[in-house]
Protein backbone atom coordinates (compact mmCIF):
# COMPACT_ATOMS: atom_id res chain seq x y z
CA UNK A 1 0.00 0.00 0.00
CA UNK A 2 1.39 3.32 -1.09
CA UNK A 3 2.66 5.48 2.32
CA UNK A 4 0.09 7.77 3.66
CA UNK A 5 -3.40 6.24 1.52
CA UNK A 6 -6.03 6.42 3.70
CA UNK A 7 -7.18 2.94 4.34
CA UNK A 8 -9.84 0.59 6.10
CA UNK A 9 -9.00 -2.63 7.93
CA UNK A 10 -11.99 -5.22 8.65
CA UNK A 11 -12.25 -8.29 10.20
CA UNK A 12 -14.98 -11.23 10.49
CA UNK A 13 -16.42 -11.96 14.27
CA UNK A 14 -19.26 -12.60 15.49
CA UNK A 15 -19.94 -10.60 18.37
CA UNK A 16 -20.35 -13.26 20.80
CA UNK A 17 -19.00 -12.08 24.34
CA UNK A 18 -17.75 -9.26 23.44
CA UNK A 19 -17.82 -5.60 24.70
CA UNK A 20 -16.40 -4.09 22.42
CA UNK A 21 -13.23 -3.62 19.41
CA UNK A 22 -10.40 -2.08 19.31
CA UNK A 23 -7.44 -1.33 16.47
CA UNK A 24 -4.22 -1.39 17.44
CA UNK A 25 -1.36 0.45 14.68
CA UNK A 26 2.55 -0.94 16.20
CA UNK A 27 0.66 -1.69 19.14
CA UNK A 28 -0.51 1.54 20.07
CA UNK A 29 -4.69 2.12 20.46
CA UNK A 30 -5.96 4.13 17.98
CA UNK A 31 -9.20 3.21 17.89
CA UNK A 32 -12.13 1.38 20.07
CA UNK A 33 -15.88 0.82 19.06
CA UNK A 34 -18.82 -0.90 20.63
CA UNK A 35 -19.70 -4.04 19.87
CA UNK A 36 -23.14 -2.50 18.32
CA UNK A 37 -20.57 -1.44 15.53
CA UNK A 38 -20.64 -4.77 14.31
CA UNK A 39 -22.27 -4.82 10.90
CA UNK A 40 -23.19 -7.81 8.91
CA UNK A 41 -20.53 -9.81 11.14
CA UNK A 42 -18.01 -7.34 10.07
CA UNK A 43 -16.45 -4.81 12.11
CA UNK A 44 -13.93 -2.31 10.62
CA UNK A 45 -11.98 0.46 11.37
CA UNK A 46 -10.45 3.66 9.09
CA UNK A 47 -7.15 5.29 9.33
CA UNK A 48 -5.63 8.23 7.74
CA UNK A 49 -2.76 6.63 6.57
CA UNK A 50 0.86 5.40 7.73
CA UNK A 51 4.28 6.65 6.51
CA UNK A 52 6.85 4.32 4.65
CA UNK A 53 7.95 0.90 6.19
CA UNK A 54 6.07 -1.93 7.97
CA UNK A 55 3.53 -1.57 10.33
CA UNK A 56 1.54 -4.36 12.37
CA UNK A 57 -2.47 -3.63 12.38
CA UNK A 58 -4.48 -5.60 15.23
CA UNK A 59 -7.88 -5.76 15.60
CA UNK A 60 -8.93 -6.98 19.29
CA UNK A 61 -12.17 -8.18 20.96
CA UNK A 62 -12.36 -7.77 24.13
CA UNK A 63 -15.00 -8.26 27.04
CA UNK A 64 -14.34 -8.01 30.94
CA UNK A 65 -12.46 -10.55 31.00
CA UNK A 66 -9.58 -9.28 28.44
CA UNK A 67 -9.27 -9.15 25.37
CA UNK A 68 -8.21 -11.25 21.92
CA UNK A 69 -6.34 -9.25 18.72
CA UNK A 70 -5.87 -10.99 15.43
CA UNK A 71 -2.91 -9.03 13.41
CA UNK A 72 -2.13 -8.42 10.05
CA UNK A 73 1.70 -6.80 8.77
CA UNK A 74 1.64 -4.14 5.69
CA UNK A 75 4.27 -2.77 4.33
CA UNK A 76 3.54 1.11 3.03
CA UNK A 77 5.77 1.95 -0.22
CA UNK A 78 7.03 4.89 -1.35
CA UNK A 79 5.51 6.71 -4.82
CA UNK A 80 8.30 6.54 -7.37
CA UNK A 81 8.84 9.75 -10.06
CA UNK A 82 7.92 9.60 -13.38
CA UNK A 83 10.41 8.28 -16.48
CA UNK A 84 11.69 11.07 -17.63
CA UNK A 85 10.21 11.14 -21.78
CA UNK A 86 10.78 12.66 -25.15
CA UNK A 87 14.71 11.88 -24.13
CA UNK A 88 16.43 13.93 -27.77
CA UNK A 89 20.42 13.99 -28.75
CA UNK A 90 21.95 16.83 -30.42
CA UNK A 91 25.16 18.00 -31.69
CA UNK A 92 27.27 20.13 -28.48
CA UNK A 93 28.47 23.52 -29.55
């Protein structure tokens, strides 16, 4: 994924003894919804975008009793420049 894309990260569950989600960027919290945000037995979460390198995303359930993250690794890429075109040769003065 290209560095800084906005993206959305969703996971399957179904919502059985659970509180609530949350989303997790290189382990930090960035995010936490209630499990009424659980759509279709989906539950997902946006984020503005990450800068180049690998990150690990986690998405957790979690209930009184703690909580359970699944995690995913992406790698965000750079944007390479154009070819330069129309490349010409001509005599040198």
């Amino acid at each position: 994924m290209m560095q800084n894309t906005p993206f959305i990260l969703t996971a399957d569950h179904a919502g059985i003894d659970t509180q609530g989600y949350r989303f997790y960027v290189a382990g930090v919290k960035v995010d936490e919804k209630p499990v009424t945000a659980l759509a279709g037995g989906k539950i997902s979460f946006s984020h503005p975008g990450l800068p180049r390198g690998t990150a690990v995303l986690e998405i957790a359930a979690f209930n009184v009793d703690g909580e359970v993250r699944s995690a995913l690794t992406a790698t965000f890429t750079g944007t390479m420049p154009a070819a330069p075109a129309n490349l010409q040769i001509t005599a040198a003065p």
